[in-house]
Structures are given as structure tokens and as C-alpha cells.
C-alpha atoms as a PDB file:
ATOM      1  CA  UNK A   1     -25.609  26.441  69.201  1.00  0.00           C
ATOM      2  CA  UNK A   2     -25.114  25.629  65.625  1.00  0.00           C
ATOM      3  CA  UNK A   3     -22.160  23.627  64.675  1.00  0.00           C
ATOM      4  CA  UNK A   4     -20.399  24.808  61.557  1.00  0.00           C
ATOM      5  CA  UNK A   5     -19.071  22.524  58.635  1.00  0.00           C
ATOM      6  CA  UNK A   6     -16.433  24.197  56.445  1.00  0.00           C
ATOM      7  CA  UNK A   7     -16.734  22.476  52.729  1.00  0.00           C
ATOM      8  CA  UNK A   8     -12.624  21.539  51.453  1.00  0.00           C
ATOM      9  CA  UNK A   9     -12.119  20.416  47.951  1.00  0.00           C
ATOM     10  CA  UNK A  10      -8.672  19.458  47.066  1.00  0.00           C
ATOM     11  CA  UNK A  11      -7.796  21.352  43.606  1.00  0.00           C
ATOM     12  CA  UNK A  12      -6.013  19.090  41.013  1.00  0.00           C
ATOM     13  CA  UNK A  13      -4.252  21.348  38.666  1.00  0.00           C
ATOM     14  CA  UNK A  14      -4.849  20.291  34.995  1.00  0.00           C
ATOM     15  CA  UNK A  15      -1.829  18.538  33.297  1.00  0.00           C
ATOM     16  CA  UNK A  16      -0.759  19.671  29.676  1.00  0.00           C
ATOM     17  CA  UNK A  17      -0.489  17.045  27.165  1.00  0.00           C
ATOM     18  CA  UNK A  18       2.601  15.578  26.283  1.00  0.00           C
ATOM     19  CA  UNK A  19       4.373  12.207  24.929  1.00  0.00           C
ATOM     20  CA  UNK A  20       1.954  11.466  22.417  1.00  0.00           C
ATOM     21  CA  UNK A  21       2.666   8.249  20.765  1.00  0.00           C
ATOM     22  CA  UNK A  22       1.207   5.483  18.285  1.00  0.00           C
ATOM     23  CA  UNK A  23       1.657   2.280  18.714  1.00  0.00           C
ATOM     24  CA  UNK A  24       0.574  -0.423  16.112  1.00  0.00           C
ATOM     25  CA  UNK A  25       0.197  -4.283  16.402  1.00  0.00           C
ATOM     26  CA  UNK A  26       1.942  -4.237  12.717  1.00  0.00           C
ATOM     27  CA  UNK A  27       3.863  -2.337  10.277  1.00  0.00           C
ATOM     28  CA  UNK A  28       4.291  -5.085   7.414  1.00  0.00           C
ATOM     29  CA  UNK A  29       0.610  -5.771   5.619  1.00  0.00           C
ATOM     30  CA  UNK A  30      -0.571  -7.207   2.489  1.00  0.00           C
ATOM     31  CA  UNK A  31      -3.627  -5.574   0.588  1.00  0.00           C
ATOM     32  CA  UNK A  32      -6.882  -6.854   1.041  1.00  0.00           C
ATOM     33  CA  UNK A  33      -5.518  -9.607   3.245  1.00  0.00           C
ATOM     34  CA  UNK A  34      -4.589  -7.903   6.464  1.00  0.00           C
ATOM     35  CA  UNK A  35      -5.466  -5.529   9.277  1.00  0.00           C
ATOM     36  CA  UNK A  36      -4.006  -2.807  11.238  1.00  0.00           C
ATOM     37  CA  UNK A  37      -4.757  -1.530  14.815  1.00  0.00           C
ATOM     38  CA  UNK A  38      -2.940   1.671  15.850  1.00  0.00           C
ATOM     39  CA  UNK A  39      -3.440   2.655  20.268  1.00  0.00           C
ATOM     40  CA  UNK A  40      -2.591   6.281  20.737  1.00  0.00           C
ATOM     41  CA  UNK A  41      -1.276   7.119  23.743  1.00  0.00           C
ATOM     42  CA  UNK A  42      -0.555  10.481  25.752  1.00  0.00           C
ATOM     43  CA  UNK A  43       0.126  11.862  29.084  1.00  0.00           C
ATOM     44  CA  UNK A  44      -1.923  14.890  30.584  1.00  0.00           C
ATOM     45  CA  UNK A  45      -5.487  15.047  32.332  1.00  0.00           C
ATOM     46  CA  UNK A  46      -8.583  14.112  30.664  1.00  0.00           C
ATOM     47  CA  UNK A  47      -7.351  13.609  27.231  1.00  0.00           C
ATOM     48  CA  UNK A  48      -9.394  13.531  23.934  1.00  0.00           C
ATOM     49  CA  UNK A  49      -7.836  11.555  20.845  1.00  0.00           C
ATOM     50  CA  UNK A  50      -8.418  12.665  17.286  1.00  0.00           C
ATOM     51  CA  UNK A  51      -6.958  10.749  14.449  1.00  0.00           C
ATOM     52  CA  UNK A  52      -5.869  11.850  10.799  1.00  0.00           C
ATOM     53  CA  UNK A  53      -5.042  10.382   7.832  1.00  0.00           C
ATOM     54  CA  UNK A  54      -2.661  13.067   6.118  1.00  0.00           C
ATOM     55  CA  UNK A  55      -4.223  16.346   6.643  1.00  0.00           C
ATOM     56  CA  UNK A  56      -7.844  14.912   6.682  1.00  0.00           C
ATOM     57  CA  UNK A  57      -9.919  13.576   9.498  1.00  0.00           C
ATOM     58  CA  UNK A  58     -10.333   9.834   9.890  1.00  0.00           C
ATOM     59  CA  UNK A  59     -13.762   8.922   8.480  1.00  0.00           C
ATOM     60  CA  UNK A  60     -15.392   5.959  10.422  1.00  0.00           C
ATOM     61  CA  UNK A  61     -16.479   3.647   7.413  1.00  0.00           C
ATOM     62  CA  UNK A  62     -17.173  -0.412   6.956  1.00  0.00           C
ATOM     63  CA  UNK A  63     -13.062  -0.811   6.954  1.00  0.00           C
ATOM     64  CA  UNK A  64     -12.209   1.676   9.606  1.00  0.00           C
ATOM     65  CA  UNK A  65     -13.411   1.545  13.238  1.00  0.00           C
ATOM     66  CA  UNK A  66     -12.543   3.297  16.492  1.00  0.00           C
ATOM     67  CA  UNK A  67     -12.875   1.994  20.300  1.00  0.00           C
ATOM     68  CA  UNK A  68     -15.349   3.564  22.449  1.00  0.00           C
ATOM     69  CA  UNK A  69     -12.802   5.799  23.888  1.00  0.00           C
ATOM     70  CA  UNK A  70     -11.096   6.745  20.187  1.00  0.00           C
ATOM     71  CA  UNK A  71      -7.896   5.867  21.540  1.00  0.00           C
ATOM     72  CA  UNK A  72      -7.764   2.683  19.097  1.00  0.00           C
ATOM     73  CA  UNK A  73      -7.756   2.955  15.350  1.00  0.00           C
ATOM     74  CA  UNK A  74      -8.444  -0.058  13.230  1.00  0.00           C
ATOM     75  CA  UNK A  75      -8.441  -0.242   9.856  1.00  0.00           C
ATOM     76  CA  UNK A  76      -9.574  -3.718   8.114  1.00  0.00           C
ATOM     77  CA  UNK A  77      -8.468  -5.416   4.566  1.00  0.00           C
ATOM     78  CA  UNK A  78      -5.762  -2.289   4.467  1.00  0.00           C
ATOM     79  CA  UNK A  79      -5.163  -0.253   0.952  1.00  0.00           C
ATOM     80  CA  UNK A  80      -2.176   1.304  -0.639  1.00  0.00           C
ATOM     81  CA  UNK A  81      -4.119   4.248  -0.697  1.00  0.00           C
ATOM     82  CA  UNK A  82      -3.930   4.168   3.490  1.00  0.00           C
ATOM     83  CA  UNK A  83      -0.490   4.352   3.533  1.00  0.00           C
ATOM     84  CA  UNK A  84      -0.747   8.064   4.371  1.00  0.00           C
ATOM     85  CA  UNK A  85       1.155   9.530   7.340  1.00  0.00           C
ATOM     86  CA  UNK A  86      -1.114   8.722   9.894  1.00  0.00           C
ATOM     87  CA  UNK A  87      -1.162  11.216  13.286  1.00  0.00           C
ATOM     88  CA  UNK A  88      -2.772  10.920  16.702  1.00  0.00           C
ATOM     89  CA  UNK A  89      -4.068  14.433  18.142  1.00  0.00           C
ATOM     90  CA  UNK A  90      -4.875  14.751  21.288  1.00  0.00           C
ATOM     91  CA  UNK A  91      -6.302  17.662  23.543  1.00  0.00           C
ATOM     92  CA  UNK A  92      -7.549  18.674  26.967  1.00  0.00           C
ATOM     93  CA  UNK A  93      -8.852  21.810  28.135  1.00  0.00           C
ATOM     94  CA  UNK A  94      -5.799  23.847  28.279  1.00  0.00           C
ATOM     95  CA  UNK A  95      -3.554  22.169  25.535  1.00  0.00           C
ATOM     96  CA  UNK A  96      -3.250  20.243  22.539  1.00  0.00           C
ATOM     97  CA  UNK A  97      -0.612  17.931  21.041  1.00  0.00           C
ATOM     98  CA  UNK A  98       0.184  15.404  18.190  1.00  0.00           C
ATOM     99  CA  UNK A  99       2.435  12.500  17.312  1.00  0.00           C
ATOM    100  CA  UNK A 100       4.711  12.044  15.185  1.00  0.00           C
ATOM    101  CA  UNK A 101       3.469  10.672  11.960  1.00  0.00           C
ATOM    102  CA  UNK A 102       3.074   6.699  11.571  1.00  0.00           C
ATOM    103  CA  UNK A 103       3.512   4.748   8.422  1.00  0.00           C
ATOM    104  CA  UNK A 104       3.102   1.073   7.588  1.00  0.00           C
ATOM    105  CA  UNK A 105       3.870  -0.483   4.083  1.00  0.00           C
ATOM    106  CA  UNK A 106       0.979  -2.295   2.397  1.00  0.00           C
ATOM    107  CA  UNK A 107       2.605  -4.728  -0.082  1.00  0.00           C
ATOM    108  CA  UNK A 108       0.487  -4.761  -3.465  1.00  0.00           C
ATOM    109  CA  UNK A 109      -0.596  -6.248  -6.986  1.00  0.00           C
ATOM    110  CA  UNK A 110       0.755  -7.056  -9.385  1.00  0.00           C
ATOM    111  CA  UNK A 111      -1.604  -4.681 -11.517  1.00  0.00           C
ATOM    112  CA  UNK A 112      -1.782  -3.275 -14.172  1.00  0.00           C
ATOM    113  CA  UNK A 113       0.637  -5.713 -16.551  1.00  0.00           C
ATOM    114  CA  UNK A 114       1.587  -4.236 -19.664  1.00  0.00           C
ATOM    115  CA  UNK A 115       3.602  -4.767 -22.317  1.00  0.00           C
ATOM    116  CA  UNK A 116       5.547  -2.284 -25.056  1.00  0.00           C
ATOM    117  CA  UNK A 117       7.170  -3.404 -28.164  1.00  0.00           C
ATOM    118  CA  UNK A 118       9.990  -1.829 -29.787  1.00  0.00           C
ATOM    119  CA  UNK A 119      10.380  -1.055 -32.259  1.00  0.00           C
ATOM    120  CA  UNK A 120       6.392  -1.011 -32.515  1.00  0.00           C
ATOM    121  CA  UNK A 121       4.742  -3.906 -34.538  1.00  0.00           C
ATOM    122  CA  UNK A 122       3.098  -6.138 -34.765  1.00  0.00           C
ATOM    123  CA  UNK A 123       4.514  -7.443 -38.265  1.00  0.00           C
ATOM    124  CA  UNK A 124       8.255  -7.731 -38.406  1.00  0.00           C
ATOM    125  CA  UNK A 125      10.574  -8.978 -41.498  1.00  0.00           C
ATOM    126  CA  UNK A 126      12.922 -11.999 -40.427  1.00  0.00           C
ATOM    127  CA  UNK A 127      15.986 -10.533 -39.164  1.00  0.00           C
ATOM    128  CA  UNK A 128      15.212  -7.908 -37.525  1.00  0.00           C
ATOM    129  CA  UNK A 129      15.545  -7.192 -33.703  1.00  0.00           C
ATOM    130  CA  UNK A 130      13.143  -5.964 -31.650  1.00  0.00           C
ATOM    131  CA  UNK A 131      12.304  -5.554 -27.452  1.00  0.00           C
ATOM    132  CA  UNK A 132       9.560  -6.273 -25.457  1.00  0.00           C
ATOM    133  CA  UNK A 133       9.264  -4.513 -22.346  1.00  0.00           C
ATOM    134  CA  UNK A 134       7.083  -5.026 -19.539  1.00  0.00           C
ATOM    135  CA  UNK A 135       5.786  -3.274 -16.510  1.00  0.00           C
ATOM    136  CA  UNK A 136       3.895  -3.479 -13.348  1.00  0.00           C
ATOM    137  CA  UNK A 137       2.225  -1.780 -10.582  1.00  0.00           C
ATOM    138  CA  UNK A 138       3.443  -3.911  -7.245  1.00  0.00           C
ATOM    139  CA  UNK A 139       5.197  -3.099  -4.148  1.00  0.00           C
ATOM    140  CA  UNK A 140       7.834  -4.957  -3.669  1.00  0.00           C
ATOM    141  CA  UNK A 141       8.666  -5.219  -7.850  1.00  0.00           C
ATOM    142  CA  UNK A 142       7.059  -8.047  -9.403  1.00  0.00           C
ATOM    143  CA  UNK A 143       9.131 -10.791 -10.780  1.00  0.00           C
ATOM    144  CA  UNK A 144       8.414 -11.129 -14.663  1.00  0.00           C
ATOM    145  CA  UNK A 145       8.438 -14.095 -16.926  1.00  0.00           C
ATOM    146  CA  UNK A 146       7.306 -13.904 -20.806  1.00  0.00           C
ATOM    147  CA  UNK A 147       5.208 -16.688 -22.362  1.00  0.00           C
ATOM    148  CA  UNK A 148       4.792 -17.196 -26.148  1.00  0.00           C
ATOM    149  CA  UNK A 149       1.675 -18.720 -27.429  1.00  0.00           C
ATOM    150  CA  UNK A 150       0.453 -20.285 -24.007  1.00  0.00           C
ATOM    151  CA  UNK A 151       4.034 -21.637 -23.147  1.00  0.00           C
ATOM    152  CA  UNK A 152       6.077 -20.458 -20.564  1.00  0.00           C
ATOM    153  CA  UNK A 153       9.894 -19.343 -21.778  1.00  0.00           C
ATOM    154  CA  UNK A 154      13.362 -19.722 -19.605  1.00  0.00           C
ATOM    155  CA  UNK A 155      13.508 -15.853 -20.326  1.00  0.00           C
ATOM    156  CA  UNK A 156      12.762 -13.880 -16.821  1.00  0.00           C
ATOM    157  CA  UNK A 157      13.202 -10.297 -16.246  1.00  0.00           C
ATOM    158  CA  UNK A 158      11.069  -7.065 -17.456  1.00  0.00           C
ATOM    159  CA  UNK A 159      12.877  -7.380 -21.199  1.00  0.00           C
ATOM    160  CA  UNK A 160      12.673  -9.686 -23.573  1.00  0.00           C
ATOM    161  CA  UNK A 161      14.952  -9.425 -26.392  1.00  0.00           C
ATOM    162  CA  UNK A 162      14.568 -10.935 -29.983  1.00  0.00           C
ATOM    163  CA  UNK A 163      17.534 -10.712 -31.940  1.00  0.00           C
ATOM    164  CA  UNK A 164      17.677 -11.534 -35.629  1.00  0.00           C
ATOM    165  CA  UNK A 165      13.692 -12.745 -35.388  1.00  0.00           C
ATOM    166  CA  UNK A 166      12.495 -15.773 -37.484  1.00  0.00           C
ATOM    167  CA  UNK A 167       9.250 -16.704 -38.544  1.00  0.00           C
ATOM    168  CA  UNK A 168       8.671 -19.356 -36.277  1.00  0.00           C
ATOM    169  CA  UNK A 169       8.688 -17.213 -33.721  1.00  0.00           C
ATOM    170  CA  UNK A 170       5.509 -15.211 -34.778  1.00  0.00           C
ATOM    171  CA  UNK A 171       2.926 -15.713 -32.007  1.00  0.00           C
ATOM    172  CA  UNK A 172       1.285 -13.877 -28.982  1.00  0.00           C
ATOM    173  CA  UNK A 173       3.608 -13.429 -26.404  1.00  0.00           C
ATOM    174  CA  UNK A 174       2.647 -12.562 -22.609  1.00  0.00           C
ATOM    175  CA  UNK A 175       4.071 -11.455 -19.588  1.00  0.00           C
ATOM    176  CA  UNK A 176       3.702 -12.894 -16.368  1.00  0.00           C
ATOM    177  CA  UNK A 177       4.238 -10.780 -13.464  1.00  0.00           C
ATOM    178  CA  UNK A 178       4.631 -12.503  -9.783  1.00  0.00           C
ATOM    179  CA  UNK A 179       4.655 -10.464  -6.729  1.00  0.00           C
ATOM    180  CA  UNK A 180       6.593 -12.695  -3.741  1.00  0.00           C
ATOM    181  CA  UNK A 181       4.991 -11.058  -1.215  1.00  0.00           C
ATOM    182  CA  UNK A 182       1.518 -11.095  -1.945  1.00  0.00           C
ATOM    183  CA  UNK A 183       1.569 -14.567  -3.792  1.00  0.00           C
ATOM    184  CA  UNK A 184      -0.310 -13.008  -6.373  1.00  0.00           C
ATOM    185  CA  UNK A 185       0.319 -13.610 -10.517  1.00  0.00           C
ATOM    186  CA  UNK A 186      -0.975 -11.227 -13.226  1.00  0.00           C
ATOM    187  CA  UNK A 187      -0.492 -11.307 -17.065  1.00  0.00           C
ATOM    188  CA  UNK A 188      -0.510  -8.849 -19.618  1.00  0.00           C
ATOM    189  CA  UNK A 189      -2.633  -8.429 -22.526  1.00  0.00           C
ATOM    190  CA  UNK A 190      -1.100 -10.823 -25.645  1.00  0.00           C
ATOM    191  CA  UNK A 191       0.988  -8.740 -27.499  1.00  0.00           C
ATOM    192  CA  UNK A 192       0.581 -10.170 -31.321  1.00  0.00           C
ATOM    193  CA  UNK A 193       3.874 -10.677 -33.125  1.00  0.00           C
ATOM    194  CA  UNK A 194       4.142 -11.668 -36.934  1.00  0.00           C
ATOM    195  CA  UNK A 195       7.244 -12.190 -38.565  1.00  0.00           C
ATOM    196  CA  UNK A 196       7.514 -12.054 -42.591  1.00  0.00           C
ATOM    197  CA  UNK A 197      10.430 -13.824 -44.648  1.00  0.00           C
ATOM    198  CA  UNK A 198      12.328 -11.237 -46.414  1.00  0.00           C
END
């Protein structure tokens, strides 16, 4: 007589995704200096993670690596530009859900140190009063101090103002920009300034 065996599997019913969340190892960075590393989380059975950066897919490149398991994003010697929302999506077979979106600020430059003269120049007649104004690309602001013919001034701050102008103080004059965070300095192009006695 043949003995039966009756085959059981015990069915686990698929859990939907849910609770999606990044986490990162930093939110502060510098450019160029630091690195980020963003773990996606989720609960729900057999999930699959899919990062994006805005609305477009994470491209795997010499600054941007995934784990194994592309539950870990890294990005190396971080950009402004990467300062895009950044989203974890993650699916299974019978759902599909995101995180919210994750920022970090990337602290940058100065770049990009120019100066504006007005009225414009460059020759001026004793007497007269004119600005210099400078900007900066830099997150946070950049600092600003103005140099005249290689020598640092006491006058700080994005304007310089020359009021009734004398000859002696024809010369190229240069701004100095000085991001705190980043410990990096960047100076303008000389602006040339010529004054003329009346």
C-alpha cells in the first residue's frame, strides 16, 4: 500500500510599500571638498529602490555610486548643481511608493567677482563722486573688501564710495571677495580709475 504525502506551502501575502524615507550622513557640505551618502529605506516585501535627482534618473558616474542593493546613494566632491530635490522610489510587485524629497545645501565660491563703476569711467575730473559696486556668486554671501593698487583698504562691504575724488586716488582698484564657509578668496578683474584736475 502506497503511503501518500500531501505537499503544504505556507502563502505569505505580499506587503505594499509604505514609509519610504531618506536618510543622509549630512546635510551641511562644501563644494568640491565633501561627500554625501543618502540610505533609503521602506517597508513592504521585496522592495526595489530607484533614485532621482529632480525629475531625472540618477546616472551612475565617477562622482556618484550606488551599493549593490541600490539602497545607498553616494555622491563624491558634491556640486551646487546637485542640490536638486533628491527622491527615493521604491516598488514591489503590487505597489510603488516615493519619499519625500531630500535637500542638502552645498556651500560655494566665491566666483565670478565683478566689479561695476558708476557712473561708468574710467577717467574722472577731481571732484566728482562716483561708486564701485561689487558682486559675487557664493552661498553663504561672500564678505568683500576693495584694494587699490595692490593695497588692501579699511573699506569692507559690496560698495565702495568715492566722494569728491582726487587725483591721487587714480589707480586700479580690486575687490576681494571671502566666502567664511568655504575658506575660499577671489578677486575681481582691476577696475582702472584715472582722475583729471579740473
Amino acid at each position: 500500500m502506497q503511503s501518500s504525502h500531501i505537499c503544504t506551502s505556507v502563502f505569505k501575502p505580499t506587503a505594499q510599500v509604505s514609509d519610504v524615507i531618506i536618510q543622509a550622513n549630512a546635510t551641511e557640505l562644501v563644494e568640491f571638498n565633501d561627500s554625501v551618502s543618502l540610505t533609503c529605506s521602506a517597508s513592504g516585501s521585496s522592495p526595489t529602490f530607484h533614485w532621482l535627482n529632480g525629475s531625472s534618473d540618477i546616472i551612475v558616474s565617477e562622482r556618484v555610486h550606488l551599493s549593490a542593493d541600490n539602497r545607498t546613494l553616494t555622491i563624491s566632491s558634491v556640486l551646487r548643481s546637485d542640490q536638486k530635490p533628491i527622491y527615493c522610489s521604491v516598488t514591489n510587485i503590487i505597489s510603488s511608493n516615493t519619499s519625500r524629497p531630500f535637500t542638502f545645501n552645498v556651500s560655494f565660491g566665491p566666483d565670478n567677482v565683478a566689479v561695476t563703476v558708476s557712473p561708468p569711467g574710467p577717467i574722472f575730473t577731481s571732484g566728482t563722486s562716483l561708486t564701485l559696486s561689487c558682486s559675487a556668486e557664493s552661498r553663504p554671501p561672500a564678505q568683500f573688501q576693495w584694494a587699490l593698487n595692490d593695497t588692501l583698504l579699511n573699506e569692507m562691504g559690496d560698495k565702495l564710495q568715492l566722494t569728491n575724488i582726487k587725483e591721487s586716488q587714480s589707480g586700479n582698484y580690486v575687490c576681494w571677495a571671502h566666502n567664511t564657509i568655504t575658506q575660499r578668496y577671489h578677486s575681481s578683474e582691476r577696475s582702472v580709475i584715472t582722475v583729471q584736475g579740473k
